[in-house]
N, C-alpha and C. Protein backbone atom coordinates (compact mmCIF):
# COMPACT_ATOMS: atom_id res chain seq x y z
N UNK A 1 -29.33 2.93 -44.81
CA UNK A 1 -29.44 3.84 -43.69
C UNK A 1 -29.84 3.11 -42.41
N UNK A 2 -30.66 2.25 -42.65
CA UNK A 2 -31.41 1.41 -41.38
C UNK A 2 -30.12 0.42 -40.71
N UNK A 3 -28.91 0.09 -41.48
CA UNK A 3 -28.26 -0.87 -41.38
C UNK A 3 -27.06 0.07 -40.57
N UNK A 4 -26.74 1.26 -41.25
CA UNK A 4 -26.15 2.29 -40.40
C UNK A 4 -26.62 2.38 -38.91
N UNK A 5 -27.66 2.82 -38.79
CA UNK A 5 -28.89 3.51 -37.98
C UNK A 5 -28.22 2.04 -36.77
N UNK A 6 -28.80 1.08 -36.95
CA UNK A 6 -28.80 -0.37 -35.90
C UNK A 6 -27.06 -0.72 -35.68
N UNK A 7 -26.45 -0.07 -36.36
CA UNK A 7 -25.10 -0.35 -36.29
C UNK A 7 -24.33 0.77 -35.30
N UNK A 8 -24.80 1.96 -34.90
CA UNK A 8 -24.30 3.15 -33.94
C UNK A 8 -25.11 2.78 -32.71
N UNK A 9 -26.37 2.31 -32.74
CA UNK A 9 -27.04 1.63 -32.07
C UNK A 9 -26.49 0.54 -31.08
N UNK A 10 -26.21 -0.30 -31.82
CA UNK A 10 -25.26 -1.66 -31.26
C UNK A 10 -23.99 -0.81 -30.69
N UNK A 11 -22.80 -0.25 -31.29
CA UNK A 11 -21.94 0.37 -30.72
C UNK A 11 -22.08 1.21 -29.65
N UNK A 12 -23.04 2.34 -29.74
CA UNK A 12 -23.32 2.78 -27.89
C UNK A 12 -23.94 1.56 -27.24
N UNK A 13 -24.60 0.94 -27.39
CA UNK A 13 -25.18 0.15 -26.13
C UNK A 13 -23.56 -0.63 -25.34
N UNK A 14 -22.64 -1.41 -26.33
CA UNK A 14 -21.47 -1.61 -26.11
C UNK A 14 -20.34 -1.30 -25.15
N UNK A 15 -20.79 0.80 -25.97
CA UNK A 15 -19.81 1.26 -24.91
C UNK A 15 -20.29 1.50 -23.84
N UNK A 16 -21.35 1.25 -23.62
CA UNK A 16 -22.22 1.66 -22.24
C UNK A 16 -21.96 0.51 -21.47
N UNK A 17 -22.26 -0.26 -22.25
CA UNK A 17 -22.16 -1.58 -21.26
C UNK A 17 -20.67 -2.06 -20.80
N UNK A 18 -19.64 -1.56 -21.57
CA UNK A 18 -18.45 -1.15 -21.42
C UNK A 18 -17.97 -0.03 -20.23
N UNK A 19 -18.65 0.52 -20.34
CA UNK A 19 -18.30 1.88 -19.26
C UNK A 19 -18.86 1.11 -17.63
N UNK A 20 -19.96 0.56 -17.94
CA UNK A 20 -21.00 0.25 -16.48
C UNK A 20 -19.97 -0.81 -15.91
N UNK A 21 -19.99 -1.74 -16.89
CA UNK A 21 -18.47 -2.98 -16.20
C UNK A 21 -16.96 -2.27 -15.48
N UNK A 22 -16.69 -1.23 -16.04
CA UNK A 22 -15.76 -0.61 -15.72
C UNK A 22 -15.82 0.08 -14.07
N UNK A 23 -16.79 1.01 -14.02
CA UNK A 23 -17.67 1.36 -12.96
C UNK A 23 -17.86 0.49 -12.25
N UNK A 24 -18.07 -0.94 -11.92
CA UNK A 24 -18.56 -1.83 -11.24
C UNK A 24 -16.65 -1.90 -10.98
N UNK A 25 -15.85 -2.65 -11.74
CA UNK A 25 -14.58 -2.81 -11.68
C UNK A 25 -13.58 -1.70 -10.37
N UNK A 26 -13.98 -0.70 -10.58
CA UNK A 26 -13.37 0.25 -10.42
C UNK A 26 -14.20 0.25 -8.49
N UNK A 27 -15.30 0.29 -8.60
CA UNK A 27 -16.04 0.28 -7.25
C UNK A 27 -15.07 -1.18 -6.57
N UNK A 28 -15.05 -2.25 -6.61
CA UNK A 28 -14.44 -3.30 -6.28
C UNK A 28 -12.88 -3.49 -6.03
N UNK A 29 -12.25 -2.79 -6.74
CA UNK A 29 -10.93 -2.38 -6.25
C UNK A 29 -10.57 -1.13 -5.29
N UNK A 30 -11.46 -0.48 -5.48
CA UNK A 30 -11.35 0.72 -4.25
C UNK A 30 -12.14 -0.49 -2.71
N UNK A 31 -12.89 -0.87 -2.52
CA UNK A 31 -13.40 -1.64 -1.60
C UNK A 31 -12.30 -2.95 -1.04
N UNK A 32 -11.44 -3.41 -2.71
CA UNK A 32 -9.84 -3.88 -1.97
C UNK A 32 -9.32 -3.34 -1.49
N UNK A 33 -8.97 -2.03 -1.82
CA UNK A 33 -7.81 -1.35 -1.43
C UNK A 33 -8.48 -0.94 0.35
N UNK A 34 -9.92 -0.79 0.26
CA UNK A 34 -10.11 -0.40 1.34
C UNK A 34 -10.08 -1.41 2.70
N UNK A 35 -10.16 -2.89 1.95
CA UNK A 35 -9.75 -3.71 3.03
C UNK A 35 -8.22 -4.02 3.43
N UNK A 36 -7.99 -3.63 2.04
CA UNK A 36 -5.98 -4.24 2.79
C UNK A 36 -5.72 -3.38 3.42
N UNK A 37 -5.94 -1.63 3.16
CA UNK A 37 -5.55 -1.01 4.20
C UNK A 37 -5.94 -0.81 5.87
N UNK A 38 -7.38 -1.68 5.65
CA UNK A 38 -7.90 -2.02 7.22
C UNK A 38 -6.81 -3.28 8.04
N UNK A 39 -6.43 -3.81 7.18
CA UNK A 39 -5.62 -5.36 7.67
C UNK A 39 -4.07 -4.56 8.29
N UNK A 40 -3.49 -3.22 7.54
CA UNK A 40 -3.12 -3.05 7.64
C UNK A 40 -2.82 -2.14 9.07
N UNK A 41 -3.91 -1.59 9.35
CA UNK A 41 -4.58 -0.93 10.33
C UNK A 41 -5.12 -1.67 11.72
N UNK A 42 -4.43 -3.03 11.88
CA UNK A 42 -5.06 -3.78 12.76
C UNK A 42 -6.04 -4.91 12.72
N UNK A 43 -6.98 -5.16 11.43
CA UNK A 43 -8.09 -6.11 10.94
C UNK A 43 -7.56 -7.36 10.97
N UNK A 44 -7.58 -8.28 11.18
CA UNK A 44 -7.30 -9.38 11.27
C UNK A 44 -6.76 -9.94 9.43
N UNK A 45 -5.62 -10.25 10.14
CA UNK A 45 -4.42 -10.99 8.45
C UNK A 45 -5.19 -11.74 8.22
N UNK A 46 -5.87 -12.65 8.60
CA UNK A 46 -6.12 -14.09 7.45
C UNK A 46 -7.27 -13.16 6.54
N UNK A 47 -7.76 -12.04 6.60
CA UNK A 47 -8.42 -11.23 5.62
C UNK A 47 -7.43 -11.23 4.63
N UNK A 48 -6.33 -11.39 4.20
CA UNK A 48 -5.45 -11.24 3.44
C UNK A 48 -5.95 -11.99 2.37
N UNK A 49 -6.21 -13.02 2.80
CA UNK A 49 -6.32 -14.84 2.22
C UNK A 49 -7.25 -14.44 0.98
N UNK A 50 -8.70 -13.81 1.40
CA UNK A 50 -9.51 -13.48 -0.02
C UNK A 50 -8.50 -12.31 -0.15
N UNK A 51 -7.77 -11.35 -0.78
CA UNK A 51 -7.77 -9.96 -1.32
C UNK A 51 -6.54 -10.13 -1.73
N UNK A 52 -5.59 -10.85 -1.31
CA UNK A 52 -4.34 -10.60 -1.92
C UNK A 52 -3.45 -12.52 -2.48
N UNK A 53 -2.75 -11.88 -3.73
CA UNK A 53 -2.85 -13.34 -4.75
C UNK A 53 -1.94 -14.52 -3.34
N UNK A 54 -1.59 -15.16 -3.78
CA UNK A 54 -0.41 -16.02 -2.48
C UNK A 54 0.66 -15.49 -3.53
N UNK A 55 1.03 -15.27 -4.70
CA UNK A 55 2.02 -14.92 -4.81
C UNK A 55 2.61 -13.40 -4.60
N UNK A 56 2.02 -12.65 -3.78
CA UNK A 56 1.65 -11.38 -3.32
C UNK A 56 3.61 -10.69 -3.83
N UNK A 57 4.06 -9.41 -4.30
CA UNK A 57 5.32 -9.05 -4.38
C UNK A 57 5.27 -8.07 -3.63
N UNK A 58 6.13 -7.63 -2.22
CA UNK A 58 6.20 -6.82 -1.72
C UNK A 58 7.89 -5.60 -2.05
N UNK A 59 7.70 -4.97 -1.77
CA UNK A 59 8.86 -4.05 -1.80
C UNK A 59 8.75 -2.77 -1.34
N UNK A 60 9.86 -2.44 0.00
CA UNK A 60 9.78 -1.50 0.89
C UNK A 60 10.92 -1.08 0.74
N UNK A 61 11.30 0.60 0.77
CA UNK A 61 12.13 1.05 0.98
C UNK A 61 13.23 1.03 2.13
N UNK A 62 14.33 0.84 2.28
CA UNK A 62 15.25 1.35 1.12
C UNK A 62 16.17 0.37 0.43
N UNK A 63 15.79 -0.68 0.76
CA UNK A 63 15.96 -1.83 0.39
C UNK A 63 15.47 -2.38 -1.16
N UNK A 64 14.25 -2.29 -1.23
CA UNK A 64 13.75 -2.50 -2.19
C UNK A 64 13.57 -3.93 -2.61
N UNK A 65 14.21 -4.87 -2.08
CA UNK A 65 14.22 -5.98 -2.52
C UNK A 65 12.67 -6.89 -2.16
N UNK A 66 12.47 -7.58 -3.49
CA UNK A 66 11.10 -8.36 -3.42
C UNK A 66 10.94 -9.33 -2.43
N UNK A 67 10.07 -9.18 -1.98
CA UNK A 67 9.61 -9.88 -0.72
C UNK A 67 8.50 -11.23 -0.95
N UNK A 68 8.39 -12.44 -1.51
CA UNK A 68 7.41 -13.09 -2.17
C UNK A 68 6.37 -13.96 -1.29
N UNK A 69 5.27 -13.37 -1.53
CA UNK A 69 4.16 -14.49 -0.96
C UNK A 69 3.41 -13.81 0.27
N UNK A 70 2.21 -14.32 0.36
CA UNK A 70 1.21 -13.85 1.28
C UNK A 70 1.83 -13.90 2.90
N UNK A 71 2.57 -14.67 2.81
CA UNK A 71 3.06 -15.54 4.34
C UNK A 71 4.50 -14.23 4.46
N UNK A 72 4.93 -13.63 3.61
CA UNK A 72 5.79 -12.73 4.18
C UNK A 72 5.36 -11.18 3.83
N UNK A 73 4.13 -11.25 3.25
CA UNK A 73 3.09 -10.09 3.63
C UNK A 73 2.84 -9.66 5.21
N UNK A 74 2.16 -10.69 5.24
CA UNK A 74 1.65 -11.16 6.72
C UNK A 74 2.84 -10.81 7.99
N UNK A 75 4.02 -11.87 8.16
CA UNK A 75 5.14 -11.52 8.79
C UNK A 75 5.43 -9.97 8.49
N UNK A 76 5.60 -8.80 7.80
CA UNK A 76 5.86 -7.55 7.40
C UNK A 76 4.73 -6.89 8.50
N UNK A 77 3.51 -7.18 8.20
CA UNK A 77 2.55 -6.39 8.97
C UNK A 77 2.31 -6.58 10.29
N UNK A 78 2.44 -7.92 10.60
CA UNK A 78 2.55 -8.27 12.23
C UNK A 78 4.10 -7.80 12.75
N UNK A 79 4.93 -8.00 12.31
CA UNK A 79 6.61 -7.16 12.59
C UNK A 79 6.39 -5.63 12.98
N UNK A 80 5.64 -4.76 11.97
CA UNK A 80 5.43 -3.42 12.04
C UNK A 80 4.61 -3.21 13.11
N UNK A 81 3.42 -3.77 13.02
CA UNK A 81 2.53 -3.73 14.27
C UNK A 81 2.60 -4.21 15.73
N UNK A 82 3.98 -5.01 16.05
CA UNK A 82 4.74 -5.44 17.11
C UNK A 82 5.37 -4.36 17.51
N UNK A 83 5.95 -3.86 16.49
CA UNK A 83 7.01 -2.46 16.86
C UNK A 83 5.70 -0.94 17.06
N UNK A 84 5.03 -1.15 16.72
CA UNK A 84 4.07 -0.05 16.84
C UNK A 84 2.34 -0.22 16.80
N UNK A 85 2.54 -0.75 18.16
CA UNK A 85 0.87 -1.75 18.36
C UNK A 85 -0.12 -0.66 17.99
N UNK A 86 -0.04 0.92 17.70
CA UNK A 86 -1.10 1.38 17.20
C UNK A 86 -0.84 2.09 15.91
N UNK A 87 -0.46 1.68 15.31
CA UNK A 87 0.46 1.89 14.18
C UNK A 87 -1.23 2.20 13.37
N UNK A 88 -0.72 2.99 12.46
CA UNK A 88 -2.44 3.21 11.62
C UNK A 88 -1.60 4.43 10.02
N UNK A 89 -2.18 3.33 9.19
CA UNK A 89 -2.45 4.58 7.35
C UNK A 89 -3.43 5.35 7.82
N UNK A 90 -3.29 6.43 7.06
CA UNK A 90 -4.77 7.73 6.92
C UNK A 90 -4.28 7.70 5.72
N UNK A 91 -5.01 7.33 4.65
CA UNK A 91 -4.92 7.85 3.13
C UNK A 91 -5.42 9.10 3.11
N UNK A 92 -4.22 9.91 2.09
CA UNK A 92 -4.41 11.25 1.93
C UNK A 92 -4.83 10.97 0.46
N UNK A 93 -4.78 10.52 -0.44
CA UNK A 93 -5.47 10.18 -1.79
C UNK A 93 -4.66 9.03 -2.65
N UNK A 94 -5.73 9.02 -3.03
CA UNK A 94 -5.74 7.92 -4.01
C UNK A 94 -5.70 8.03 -5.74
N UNK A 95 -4.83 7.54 -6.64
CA UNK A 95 -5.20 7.81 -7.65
C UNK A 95 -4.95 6.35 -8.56
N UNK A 96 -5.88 6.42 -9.14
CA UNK A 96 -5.98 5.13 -10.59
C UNK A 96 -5.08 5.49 -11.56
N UNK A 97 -3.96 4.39 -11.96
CA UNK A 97 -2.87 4.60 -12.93
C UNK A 97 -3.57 4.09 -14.09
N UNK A 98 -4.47 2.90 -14.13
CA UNK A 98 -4.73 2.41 -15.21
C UNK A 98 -5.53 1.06 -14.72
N UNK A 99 -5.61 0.11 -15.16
CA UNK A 99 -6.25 -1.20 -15.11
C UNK A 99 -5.74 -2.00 -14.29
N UNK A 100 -4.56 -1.89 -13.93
CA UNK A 100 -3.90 -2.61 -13.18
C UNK A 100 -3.05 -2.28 -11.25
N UNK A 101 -3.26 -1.09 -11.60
CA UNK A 101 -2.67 -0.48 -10.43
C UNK A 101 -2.98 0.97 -10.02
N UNK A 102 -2.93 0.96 -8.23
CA UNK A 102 -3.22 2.68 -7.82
C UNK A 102 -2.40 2.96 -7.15
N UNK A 103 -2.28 4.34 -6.86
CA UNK A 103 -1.21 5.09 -5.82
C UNK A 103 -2.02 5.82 -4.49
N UNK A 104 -1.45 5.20 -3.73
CA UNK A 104 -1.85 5.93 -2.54
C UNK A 104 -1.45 6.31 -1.66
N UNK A 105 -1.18 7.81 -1.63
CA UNK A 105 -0.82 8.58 -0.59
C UNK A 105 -1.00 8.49 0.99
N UNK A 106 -0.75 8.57 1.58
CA UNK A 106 -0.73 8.11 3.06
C UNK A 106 0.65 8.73 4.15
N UNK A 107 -0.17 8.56 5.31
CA UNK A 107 0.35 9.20 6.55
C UNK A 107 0.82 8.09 7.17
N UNK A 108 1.59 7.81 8.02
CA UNK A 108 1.88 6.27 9.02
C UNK A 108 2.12 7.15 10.43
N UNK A 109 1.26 6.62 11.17
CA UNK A 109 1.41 7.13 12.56
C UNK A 109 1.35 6.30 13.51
N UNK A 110 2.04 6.09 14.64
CA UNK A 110 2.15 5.25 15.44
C UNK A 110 3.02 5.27 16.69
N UNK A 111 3.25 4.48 17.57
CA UNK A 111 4.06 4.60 18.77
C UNK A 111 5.04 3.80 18.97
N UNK A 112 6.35 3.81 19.28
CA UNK A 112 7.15 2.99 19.07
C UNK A 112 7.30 2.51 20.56
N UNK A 113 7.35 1.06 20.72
CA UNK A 113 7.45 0.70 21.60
C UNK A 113 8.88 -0.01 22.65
N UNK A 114 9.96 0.52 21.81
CA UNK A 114 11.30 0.33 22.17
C UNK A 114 11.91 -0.87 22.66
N UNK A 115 11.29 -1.87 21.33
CA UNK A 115 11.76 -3.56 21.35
C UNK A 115 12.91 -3.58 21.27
N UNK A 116 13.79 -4.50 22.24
CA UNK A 116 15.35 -4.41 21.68
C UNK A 116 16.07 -3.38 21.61
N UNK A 117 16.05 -2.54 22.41
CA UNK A 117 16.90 -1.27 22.89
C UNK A 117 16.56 -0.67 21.15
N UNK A 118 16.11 -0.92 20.46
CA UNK A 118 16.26 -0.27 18.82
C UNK A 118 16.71 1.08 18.92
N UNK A 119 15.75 1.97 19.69
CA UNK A 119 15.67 3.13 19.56
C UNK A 119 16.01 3.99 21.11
N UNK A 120 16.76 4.73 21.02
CA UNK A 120 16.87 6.12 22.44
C UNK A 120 15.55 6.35 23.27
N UNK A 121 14.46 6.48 22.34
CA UNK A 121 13.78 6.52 23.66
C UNK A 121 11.91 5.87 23.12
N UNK A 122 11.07 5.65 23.19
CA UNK A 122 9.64 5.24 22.60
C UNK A 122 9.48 6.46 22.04
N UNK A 123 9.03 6.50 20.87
CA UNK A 123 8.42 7.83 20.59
C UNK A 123 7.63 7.68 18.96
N UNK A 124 6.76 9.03 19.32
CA UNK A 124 5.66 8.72 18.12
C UNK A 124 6.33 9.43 16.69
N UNK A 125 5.65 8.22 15.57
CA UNK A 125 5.93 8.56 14.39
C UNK A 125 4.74 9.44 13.33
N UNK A 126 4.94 10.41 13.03
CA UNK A 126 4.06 11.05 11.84
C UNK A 126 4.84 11.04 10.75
N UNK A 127 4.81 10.41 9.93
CA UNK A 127 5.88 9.88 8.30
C UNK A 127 4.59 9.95 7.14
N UNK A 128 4.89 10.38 6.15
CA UNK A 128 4.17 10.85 5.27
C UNK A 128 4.58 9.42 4.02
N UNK A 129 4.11 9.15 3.35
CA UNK A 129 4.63 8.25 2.13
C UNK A 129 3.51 7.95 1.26
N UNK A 130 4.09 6.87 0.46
CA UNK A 130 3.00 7.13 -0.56
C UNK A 130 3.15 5.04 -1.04
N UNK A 131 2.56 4.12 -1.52
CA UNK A 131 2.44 2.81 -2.41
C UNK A 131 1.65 3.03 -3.62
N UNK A 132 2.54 2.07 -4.56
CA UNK A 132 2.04 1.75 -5.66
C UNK A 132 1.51 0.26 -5.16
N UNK A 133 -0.06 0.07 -5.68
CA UNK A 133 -0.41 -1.33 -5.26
C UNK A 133 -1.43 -1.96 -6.91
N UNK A 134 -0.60 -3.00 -6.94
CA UNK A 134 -1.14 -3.55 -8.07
C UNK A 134 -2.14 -4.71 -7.88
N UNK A 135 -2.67 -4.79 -9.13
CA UNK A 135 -4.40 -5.70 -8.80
C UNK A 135 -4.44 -6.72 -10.50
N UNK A 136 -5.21 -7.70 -10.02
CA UNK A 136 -5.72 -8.13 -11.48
C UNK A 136 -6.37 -9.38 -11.03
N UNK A 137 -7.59 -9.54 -11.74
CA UNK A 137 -8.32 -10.22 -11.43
C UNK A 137 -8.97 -10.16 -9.68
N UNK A 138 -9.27 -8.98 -9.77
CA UNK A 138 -9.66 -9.22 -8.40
C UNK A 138 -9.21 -9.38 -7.31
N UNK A 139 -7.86 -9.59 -7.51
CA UNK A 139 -6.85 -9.91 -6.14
C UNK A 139 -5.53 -8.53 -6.13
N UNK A 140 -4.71 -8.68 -5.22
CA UNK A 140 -4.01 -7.61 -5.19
C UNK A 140 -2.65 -8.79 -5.29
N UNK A 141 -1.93 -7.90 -6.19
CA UNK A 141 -0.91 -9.27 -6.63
C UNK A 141 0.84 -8.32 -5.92
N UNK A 142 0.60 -7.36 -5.70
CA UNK A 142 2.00 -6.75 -4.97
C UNK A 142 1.71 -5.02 -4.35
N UNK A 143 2.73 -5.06 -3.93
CA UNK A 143 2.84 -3.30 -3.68
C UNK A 143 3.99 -2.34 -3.21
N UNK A 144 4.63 -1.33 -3.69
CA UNK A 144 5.83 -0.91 -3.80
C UNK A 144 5.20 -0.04 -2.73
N UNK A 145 6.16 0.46 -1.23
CA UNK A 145 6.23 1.38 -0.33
C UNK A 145 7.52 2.26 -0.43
N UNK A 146 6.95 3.46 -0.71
CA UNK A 146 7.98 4.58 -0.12
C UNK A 146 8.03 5.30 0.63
N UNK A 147 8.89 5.86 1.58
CA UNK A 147 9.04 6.60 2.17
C UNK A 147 10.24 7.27 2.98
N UNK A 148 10.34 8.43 3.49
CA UNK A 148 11.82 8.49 4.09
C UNK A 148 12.35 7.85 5.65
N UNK A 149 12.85 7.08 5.34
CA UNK A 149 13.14 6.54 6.64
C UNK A 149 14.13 7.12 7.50
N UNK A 150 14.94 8.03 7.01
CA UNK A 150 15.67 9.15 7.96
C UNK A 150 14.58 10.08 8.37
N UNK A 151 13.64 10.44 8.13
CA UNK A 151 12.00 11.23 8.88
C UNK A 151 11.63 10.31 9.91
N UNK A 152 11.33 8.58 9.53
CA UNK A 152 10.96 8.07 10.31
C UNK A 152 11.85 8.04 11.76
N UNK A 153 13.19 7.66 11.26
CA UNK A 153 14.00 7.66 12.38
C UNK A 153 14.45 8.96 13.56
N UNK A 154 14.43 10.09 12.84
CA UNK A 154 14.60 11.12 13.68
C UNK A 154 13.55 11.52 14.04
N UNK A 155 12.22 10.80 14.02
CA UNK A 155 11.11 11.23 14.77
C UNK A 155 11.32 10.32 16.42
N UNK A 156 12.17 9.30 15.76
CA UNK A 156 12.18 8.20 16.95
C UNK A 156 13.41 8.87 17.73
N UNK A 157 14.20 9.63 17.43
CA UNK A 157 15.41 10.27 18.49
C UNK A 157 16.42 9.58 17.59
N UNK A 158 16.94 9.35 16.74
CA UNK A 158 18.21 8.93 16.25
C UNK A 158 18.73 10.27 15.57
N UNK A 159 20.15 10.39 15.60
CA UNK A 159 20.12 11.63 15.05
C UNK A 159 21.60 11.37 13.74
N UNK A 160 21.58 12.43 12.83
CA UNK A 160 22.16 11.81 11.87
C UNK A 160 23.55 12.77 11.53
N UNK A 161 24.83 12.14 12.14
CA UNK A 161 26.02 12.59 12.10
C UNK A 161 26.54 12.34 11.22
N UNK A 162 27.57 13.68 10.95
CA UNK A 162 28.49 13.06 9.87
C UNK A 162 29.90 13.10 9.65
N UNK A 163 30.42 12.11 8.81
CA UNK A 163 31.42 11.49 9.26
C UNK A 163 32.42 12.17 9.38
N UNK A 164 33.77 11.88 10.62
CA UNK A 164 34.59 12.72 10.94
C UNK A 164 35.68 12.61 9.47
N UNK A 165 36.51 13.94 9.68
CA UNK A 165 37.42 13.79 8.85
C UNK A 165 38.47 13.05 9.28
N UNK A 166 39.26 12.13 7.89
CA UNK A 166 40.38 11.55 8.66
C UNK A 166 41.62 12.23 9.39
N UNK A 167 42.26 11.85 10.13
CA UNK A 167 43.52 12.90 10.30
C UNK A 167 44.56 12.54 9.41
N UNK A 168 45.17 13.93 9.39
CA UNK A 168 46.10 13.98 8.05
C UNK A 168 47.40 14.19 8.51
């Protein structure tokens, strides 16, 4: 009984001490997430350097194609923030998938500043979207962006025609 008794004993202290590491884990990746999205927000990039791996995987819609390494992290966020010097996330929530990765909901708002004739006229963006951003070991090793970029664009004045019929 005593050998029982010291043996449920040992196993909660375990899972406790299991749960508290987790809790600590879990506090430390929300405090990542809360700095990349400041970097993202204007904070100075070489913050990147501690929080995200150098082999960082990016992927943005609608493209999708992987984007590799801290150095074209970096180029992505200074590009966006050129085109929209007050460009700013508001996370609308956040949720934990598991050990490795979270989702976070988010707003992108900003002003377009009409580099390169791009767009008809400057105008502000309210675009709703959402990233998957993955983590391990402490670092943030990629992150998938979605969102609609026909919202984004017809906030900017582009408008979306469709195609004539041929003549017959």
């Amino acid at each position: 009984m005593k050998n029982i008794s010291f043996g449920l004993l040992i196993l909660i202290l375990l899972l406790m001490s299991s749960s508290c590491r987790k809790s600590d884990e879990t506090k430390e990746i929300k405090q990542l997430i809360d700095r990349y999205v400041s970097v993202w927000n204007g904070d100075a990039l070489n913050k990147l350097d501690n929080i995200a791996a150098k082999n960082f995987q990016l992927r943005i819609v609608p493209e999708f194609a992987a984007s590799m390494g801290i150095q074209k992290l970096k180029a992505e966020i200074t590009q966006t923030r050129n085109y929209f010097p007050d460009f700013e996330l508001t996370e609308t929530e956040r949720i934990f998938t598991g050990d490795t990765a979270v989702v976070i909901r988010w707003t992108a708002t900003g002003t377009f500043k009409n580099r390169n004739q791009m767009s008809p006229s400057a105008g502000k963006i309210n675009v709703p979207g959402f990233s998957v951003i993955f983590f391990t070991n402490g670092k943030l090793t990629g992150e998938w962006i979605a969102y609609s970029d026909l919202t984004w664009y017809k906030q900017l004045g582009f408008t979306l025609k469709p195609p004539e019929k041929p003549a017959t």
